[in-house]
PDB file of N, CA and C in Angstrom:
ATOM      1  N   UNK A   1     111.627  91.278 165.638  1.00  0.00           N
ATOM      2  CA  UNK A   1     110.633  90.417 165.048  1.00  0.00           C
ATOM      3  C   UNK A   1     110.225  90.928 163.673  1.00  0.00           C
ATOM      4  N   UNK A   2     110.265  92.128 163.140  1.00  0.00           N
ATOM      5  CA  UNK A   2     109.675  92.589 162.602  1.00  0.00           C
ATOM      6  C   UNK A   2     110.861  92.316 160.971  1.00  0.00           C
ATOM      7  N   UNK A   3     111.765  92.833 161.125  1.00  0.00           N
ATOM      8  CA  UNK A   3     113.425  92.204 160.194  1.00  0.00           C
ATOM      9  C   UNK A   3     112.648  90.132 159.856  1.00  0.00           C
ATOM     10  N   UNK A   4     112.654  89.297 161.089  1.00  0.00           N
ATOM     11  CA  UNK A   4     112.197  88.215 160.558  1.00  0.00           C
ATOM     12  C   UNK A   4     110.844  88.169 159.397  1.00  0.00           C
ATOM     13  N   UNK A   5     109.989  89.502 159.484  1.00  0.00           N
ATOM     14  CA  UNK A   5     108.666  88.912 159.332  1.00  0.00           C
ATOM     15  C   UNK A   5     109.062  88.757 157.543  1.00  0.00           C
ATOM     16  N   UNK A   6     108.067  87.950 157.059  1.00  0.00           N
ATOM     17  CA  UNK A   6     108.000  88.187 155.552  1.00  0.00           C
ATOM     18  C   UNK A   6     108.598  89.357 154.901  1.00  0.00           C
ATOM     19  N   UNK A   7     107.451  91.161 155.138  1.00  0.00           N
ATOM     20  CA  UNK A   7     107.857  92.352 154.584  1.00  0.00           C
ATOM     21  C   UNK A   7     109.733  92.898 155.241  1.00  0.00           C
ATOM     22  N   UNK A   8     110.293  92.652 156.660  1.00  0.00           N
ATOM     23  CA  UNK A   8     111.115  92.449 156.728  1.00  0.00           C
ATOM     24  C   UNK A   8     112.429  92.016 156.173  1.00  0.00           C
ATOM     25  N   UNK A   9     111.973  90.423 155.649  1.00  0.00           N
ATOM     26  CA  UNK A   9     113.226  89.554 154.819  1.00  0.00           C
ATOM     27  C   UNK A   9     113.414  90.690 153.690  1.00  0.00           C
ATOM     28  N   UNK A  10     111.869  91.084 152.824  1.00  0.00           N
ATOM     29  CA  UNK A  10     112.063  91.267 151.617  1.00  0.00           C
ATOM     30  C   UNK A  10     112.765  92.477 151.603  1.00  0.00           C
ATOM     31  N   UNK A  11     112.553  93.706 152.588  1.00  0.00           N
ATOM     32  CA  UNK A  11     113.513  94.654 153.145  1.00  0.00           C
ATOM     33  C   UNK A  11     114.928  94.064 152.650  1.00  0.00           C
ATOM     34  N   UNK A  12     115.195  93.648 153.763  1.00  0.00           N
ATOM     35  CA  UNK A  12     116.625  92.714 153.471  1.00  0.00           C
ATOM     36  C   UNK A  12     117.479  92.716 152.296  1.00  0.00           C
ATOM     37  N   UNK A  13     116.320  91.610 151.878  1.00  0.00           N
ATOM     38  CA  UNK A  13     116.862  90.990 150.720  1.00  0.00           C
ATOM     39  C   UNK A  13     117.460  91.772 149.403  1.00  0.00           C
ATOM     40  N   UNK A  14     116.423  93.268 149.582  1.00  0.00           N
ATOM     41  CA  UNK A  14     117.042  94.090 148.450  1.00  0.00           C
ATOM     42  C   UNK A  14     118.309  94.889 148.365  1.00  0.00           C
ATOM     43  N   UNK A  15     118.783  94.385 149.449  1.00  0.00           N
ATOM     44  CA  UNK A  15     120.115  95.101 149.923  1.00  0.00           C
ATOM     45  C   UNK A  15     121.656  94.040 150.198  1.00  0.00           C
ATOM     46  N   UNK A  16     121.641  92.689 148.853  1.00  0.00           N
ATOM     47  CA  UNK A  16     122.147  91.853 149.357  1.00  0.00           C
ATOM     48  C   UNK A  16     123.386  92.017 149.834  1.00  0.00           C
ATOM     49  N   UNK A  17     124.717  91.425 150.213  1.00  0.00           N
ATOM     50  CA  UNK A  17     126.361  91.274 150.101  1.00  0.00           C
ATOM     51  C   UNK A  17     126.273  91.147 148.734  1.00  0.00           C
ATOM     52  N   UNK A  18     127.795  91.305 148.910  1.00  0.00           N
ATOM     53  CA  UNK A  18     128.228  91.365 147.658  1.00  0.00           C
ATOM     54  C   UNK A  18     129.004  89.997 147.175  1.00  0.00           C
ATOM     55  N   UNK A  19     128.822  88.922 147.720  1.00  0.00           N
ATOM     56  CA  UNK A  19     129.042  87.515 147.605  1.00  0.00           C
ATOM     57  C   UNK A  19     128.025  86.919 147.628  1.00  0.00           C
ATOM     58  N   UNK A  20     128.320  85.650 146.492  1.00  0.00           N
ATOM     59  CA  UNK A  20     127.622  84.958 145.897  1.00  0.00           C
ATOM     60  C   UNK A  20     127.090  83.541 147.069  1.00  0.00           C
ATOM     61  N   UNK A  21     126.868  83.696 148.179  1.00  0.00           N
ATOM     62  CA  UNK A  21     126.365  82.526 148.958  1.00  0.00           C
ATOM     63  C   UNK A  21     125.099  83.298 150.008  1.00  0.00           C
ATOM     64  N   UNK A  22     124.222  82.344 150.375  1.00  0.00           N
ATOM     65  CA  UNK A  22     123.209  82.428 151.091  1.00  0.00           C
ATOM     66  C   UNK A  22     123.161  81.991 152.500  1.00  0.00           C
ATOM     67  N   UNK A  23     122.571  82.743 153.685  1.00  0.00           N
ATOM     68  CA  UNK A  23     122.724  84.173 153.653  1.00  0.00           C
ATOM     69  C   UNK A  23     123.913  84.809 153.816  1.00  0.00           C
ATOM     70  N   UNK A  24     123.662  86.155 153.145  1.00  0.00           N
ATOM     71  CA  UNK A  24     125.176  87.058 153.395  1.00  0.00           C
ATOM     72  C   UNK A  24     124.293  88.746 153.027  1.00  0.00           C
ATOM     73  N   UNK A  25     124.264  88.928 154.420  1.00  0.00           N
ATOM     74  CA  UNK A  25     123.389  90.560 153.841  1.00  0.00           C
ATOM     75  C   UNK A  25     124.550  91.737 154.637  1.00  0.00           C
ATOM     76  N   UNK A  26     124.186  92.990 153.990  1.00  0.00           N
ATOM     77  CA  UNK A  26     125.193  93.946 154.066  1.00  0.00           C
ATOM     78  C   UNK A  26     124.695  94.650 155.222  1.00  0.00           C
ATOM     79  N   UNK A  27     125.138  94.310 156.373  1.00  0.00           N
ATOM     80  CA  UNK A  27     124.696  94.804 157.367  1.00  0.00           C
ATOM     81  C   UNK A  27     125.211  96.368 157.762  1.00  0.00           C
ATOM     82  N   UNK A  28     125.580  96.985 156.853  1.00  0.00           N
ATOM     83  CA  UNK A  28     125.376  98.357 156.887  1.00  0.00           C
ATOM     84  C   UNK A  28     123.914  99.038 156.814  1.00  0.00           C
ATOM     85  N   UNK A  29     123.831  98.470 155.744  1.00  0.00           N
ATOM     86  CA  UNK A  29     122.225  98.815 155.025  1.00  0.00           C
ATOM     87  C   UNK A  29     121.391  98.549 156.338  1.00  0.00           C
ATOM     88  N   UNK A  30     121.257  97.997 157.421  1.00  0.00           N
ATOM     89  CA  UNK A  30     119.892  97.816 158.279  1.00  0.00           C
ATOM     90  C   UNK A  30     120.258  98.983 158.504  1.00  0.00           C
ATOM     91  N   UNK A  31     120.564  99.785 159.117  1.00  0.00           N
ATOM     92  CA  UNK A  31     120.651 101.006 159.758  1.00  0.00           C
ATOM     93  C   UNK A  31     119.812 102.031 159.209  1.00  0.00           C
ATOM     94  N   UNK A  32     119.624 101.606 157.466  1.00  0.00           N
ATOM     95  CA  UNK A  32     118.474 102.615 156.600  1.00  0.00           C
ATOM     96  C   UNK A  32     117.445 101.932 156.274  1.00  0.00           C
ATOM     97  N   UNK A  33     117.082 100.545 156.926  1.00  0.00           N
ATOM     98  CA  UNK A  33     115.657  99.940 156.908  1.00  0.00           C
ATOM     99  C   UNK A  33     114.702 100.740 157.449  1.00  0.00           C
ATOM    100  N   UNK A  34     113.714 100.993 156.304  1.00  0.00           N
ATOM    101  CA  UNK A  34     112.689 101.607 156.835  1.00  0.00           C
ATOM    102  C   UNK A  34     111.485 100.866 158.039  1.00  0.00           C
ATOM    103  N   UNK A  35     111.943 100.842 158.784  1.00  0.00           N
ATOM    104  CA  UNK A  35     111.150  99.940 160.314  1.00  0.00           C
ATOM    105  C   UNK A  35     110.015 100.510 160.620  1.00  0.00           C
ATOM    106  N   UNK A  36     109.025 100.184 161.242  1.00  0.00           N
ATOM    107  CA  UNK A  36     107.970 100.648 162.170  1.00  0.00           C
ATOM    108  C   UNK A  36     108.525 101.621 163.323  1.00  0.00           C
ATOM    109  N   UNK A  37     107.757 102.467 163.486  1.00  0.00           N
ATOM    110  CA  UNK A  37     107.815 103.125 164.408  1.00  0.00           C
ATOM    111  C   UNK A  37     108.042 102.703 165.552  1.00  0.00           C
ATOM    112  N   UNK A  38     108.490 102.694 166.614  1.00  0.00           N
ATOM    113  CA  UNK A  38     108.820 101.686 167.818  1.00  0.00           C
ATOM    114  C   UNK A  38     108.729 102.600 168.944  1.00  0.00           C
ATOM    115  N   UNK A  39     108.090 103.835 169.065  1.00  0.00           N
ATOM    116  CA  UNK A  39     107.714 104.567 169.808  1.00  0.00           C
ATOM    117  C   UNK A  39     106.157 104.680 169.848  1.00  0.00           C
ATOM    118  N   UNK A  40     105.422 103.860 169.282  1.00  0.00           N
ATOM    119  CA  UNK A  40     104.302 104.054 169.235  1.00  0.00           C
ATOM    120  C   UNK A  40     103.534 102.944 169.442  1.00  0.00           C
ATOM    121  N   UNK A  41     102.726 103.119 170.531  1.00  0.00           N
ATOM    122  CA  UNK A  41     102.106 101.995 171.114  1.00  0.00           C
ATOM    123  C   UNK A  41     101.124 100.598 170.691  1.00  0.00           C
ATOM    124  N   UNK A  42     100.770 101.198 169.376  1.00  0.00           N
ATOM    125  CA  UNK A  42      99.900 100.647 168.616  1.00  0.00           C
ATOM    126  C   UNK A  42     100.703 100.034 167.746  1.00  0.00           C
ATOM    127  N   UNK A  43     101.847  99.934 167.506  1.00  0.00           N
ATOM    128  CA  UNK A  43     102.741  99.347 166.632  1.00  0.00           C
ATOM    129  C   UNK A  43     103.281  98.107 167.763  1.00  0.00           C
ATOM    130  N   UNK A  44     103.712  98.764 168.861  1.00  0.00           N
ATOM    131  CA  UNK A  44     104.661  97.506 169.988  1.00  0.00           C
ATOM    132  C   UNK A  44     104.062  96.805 170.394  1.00  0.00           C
ATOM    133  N   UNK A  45     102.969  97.226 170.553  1.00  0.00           N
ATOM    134  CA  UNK A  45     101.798  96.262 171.341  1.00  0.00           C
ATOM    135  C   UNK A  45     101.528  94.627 170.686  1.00  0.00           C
ATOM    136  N   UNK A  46     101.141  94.675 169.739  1.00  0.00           N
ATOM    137  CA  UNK A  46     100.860  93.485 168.445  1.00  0.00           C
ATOM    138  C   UNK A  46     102.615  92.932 168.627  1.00  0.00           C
ATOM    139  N   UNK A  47     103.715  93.940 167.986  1.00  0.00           N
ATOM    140  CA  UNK A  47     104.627  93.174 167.867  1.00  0.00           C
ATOM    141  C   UNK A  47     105.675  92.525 169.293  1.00  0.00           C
ATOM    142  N   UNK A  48     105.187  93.252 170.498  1.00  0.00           N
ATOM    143  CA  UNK A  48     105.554  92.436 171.454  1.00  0.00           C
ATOM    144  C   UNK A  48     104.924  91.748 172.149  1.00  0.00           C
ATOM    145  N   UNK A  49     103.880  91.384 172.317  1.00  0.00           N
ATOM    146  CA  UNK A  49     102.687  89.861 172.387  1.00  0.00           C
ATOM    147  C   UNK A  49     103.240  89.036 171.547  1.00  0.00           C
ATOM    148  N   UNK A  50     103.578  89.385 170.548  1.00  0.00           N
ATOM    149  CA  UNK A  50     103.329  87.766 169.668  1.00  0.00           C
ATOM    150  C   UNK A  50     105.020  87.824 169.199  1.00  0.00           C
ATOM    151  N   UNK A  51     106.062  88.387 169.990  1.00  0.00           N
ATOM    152  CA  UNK A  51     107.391  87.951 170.457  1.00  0.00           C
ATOM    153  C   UNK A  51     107.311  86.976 171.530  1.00  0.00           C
ATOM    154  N   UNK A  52     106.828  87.714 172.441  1.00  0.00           N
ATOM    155  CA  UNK A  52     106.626  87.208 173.881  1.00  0.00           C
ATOM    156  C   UNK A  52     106.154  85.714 173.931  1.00  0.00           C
ATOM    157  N   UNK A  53     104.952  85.562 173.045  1.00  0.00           N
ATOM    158  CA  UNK A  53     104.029  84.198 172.763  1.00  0.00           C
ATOM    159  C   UNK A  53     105.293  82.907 172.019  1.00  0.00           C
ATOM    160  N   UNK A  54     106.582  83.333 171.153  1.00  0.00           N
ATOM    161  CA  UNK A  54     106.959  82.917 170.093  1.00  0.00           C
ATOM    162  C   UNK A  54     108.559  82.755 170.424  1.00  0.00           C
ATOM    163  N   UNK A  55     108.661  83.328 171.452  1.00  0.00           N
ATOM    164  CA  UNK A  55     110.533  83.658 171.523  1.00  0.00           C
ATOM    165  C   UNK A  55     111.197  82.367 172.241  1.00  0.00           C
ATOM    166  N   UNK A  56     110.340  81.472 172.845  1.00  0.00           N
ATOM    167  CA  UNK A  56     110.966  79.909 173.196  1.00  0.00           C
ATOM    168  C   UNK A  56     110.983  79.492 172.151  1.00  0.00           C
ATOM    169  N   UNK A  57     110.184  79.512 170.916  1.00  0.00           N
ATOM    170  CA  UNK A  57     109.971  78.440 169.718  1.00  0.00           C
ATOM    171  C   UNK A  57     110.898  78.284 168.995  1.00  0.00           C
ATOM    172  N   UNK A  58     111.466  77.120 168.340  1.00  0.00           N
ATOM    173  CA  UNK A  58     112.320  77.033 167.635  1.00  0.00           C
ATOM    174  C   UNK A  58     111.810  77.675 166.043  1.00  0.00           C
ATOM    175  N   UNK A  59     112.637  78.294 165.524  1.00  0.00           N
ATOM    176  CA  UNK A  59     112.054  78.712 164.092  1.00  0.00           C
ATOM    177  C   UNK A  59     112.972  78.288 163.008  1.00  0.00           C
ATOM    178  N   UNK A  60     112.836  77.417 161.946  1.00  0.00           N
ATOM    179  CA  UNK A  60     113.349  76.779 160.685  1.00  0.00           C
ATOM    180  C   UNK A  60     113.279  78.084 159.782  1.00  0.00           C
ATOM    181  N   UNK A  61     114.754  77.955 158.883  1.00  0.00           N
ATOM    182  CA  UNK A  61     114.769  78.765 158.138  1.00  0.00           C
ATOM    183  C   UNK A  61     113.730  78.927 157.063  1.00  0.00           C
ATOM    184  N   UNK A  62     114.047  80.517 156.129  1.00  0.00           N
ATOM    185  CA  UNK A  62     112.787  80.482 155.073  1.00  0.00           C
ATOM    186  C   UNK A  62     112.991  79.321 154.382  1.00  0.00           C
ATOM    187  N   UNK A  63     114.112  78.775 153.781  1.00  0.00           N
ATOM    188  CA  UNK A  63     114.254  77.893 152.480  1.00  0.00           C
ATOM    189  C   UNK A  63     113.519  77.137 152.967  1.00  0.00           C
ATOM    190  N   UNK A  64     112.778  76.237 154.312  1.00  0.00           N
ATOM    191  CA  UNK A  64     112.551  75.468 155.193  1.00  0.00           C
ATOM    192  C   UNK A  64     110.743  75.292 154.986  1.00  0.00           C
ATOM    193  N   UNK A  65     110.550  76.143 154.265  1.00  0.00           N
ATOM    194  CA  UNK A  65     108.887  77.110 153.873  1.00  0.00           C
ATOM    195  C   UNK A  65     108.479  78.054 154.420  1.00  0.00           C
ATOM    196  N   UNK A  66     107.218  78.410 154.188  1.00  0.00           N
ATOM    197  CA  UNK A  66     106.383  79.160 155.135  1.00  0.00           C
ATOM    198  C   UNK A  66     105.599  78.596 156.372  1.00  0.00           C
ATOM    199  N   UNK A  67     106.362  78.786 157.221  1.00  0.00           N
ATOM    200  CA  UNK A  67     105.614  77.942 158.795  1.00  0.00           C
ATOM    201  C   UNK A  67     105.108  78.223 159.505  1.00  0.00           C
ATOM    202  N   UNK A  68     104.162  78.042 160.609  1.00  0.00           N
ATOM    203  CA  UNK A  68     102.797  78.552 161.259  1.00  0.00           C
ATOM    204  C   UNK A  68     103.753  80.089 162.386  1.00  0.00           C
ATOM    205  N   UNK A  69     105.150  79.911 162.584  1.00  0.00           N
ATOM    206  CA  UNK A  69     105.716  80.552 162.827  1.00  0.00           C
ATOM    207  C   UNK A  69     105.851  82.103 162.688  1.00  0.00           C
ATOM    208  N   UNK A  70     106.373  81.470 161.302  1.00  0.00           N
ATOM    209  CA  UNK A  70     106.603  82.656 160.420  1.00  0.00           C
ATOM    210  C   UNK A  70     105.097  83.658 160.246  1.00  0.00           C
ATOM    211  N   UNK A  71     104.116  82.745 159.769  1.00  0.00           N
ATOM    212  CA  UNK A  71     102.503  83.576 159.415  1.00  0.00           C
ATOM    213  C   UNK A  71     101.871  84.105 160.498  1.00  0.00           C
ATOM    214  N   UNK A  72     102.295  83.555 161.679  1.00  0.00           N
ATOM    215  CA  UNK A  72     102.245  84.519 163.405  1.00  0.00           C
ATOM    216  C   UNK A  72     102.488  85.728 163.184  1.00  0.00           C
ATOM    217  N   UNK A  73     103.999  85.731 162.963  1.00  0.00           N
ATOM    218  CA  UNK A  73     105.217  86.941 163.104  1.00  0.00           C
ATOM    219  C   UNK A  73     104.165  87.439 161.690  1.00  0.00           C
ATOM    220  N   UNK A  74     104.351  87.185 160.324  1.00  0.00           N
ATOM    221  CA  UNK A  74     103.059  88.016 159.313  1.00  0.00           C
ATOM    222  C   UNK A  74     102.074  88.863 159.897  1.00  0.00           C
ATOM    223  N   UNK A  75     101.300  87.988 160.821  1.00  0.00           N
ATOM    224  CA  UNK A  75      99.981  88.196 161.506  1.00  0.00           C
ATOM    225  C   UNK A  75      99.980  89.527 162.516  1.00  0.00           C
ATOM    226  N   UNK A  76     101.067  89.542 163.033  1.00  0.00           N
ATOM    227  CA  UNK A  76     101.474  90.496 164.045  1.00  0.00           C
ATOM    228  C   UNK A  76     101.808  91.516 163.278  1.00  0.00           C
ATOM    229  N   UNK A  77     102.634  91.830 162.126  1.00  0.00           N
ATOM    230  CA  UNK A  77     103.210  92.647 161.615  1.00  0.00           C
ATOM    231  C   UNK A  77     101.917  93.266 160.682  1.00  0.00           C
ATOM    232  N   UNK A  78     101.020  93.105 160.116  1.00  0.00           N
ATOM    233  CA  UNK A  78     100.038  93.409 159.641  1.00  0.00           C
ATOM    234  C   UNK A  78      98.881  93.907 160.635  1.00  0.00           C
ATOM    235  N   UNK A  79      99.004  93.240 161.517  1.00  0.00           N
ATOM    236  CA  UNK A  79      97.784  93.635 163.042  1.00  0.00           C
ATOM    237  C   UNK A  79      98.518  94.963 162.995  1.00  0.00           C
ATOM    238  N   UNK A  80      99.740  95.377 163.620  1.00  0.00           N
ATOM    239  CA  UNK A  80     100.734  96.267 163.856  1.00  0.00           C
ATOM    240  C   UNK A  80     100.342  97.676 162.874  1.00  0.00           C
ATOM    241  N   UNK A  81     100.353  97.540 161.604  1.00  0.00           N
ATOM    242  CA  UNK A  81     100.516  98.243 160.733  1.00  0.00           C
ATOM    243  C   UNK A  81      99.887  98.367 159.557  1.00  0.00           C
ATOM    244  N   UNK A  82      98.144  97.403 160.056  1.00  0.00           N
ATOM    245  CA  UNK A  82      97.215  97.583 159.215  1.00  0.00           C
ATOM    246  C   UNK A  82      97.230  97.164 157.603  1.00  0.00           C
ATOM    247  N   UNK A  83      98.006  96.073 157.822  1.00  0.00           N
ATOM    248  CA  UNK A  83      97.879  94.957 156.376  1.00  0.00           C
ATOM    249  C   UNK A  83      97.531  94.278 156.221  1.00  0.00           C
ATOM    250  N   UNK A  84      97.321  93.974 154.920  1.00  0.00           N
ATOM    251  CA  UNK A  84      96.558  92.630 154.509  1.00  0.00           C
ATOM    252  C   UNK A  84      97.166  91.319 154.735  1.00  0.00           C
ATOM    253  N   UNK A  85      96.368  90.500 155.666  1.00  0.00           N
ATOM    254  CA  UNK A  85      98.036  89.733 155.636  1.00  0.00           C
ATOM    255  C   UNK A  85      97.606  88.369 154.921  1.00  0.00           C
ATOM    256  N   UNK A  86      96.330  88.486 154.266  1.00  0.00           N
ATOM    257  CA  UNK A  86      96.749  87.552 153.290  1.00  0.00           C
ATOM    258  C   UNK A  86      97.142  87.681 151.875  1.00  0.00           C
ATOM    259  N   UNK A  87      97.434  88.947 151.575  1.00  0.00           N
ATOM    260  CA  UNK A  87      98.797  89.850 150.643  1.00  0.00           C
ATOM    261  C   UNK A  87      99.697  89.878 151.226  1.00  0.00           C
ATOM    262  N   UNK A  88     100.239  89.214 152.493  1.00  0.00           N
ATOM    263  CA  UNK A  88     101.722  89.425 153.164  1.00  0.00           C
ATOM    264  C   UNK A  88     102.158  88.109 152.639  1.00  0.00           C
ATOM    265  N   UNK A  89     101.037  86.998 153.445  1.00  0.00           N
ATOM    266  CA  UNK A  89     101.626  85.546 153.269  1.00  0.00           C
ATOM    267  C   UNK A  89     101.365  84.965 152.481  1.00  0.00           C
ATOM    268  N   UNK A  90     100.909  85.425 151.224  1.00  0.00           N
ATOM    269  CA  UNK A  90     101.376  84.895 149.953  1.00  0.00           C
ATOM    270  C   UNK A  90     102.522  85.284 149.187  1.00  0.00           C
ATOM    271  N   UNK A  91     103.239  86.451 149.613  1.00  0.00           N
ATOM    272  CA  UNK A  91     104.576  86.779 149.707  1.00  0.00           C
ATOM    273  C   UNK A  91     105.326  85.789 150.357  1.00  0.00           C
ATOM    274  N   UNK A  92     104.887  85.475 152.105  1.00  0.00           N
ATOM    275  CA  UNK A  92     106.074  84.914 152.488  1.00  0.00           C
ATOM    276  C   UNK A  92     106.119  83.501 151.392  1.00  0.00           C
ATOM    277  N   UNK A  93     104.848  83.050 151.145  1.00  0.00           N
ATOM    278  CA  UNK A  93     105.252  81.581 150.322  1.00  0.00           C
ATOM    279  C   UNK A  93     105.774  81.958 149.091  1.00  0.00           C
ATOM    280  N   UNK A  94     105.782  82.702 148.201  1.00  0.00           N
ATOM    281  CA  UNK A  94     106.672  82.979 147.361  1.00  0.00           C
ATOM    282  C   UNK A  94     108.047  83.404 147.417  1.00  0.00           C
ATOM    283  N   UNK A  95     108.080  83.775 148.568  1.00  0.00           N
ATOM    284  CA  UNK A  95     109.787  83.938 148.664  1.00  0.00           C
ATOM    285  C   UNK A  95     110.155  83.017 149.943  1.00  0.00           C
ATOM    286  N   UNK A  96     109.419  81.757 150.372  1.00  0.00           N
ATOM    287  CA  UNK A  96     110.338  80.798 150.682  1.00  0.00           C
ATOM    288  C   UNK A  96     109.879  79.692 149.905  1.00  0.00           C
ATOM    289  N   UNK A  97     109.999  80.173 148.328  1.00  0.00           N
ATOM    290  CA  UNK A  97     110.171  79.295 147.164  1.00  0.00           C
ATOM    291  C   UNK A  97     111.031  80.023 146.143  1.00  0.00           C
ATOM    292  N   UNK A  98     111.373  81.162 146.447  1.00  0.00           N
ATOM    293  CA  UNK A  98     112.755  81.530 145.763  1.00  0.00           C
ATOM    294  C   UNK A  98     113.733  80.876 145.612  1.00  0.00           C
ATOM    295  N   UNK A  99     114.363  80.402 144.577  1.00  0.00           N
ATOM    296  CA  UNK A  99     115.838  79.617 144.668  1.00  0.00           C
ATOM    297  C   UNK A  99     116.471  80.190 145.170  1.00  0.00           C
ATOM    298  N   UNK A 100     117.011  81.347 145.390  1.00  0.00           N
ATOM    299  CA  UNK A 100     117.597  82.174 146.167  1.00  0.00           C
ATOM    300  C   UNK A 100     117.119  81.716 147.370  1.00  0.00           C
ATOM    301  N   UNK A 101     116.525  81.955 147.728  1.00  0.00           N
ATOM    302  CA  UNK A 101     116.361  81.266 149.320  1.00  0.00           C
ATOM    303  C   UNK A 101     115.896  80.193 149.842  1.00  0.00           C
ATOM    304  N   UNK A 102     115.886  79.368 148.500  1.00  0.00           N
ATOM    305  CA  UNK A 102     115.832  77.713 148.763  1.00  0.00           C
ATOM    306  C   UNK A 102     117.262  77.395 148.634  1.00  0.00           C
ATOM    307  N   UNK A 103     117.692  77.872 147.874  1.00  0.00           N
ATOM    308  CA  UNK A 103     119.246  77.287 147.530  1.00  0.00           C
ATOM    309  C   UNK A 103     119.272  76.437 146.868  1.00  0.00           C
ATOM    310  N   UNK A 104     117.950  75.902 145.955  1.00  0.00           N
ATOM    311  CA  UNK A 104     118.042  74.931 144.668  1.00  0.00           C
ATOM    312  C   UNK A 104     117.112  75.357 143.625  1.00  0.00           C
ATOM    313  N   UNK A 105     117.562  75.337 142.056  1.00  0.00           N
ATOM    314  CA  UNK A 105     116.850  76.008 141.510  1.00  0.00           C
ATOM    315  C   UNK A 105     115.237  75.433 140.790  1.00  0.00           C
ATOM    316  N   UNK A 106     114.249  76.182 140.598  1.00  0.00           N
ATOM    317  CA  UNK A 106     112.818  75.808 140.259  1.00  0.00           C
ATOM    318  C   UNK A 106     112.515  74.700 139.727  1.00  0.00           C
ATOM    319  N   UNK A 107     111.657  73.750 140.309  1.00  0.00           N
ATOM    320  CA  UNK A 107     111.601  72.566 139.654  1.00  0.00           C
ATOM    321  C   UNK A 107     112.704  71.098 140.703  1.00  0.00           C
ATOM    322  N   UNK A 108     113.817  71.994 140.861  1.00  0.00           N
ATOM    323  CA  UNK A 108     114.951  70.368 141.310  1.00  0.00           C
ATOM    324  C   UNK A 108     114.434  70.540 143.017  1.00  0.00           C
ATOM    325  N   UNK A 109     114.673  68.904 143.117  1.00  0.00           N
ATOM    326  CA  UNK A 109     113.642  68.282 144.022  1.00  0.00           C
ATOM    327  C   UNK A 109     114.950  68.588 145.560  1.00  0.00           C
ATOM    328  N   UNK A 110     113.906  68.651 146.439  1.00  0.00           N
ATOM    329  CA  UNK A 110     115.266  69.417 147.738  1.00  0.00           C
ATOM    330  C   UNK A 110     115.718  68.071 148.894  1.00  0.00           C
ATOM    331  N   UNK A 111     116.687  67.100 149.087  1.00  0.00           N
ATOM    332  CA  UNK A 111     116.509  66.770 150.075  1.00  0.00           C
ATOM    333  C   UNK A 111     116.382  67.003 151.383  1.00  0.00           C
TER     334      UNK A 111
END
């Protein structure tokens, strides 16, 4: 859950493939994502409730926006690890308005 959340993607994202299409990430690089601790109770707790609450739901990609989904999974990841999360999810809406992860560039209208 935590790879989906907003601070997650942006993890990600700085580590793209080396091809020019969306998505394509270098899945070597997760292995040196700096993650939450996952031995520690105060971290799993937040982020497995609000898996548990969320893991039937269908979830639309980022290009798709920022969705009550996604600002859950935010919500949890900040409960988790003591962030601001309305400095998270104004991230996630800025980077699911990236052309990069809209896949059309600023301004052109999306069908």
């Amino acid at each position: 859950m935590f790879l989906n959340s907003t601070p997650g993607r942006l993890l990600i994202l700085r580590s793209p493939g080396k091809k020019l299409r969306f998505p394509f990430y270098n899945p070597v690089v997760w292995g040196d994502l700096p993650i939450p601790d996952l031995e520690d109770d105060r971290i799993t707790e937040p982020l497995t409730a609000c898996w548990e609450a969320t893991r039937h739901e269908i979830v639309p990609q980022f290009r798709d926006g920022y969705t009550s989904i996604r600002h859950r999974w935010d919500e949890a990841v900040c409960d988790a690890l003591g962030w601001d999360i309305d400095e998270v999810a104004e991230l996630g809406k800025i980077l699911a308005n990236e052309p990069h992860v809209r896949g059309v560039p600023h301004g052109q209208w999306m069908a």
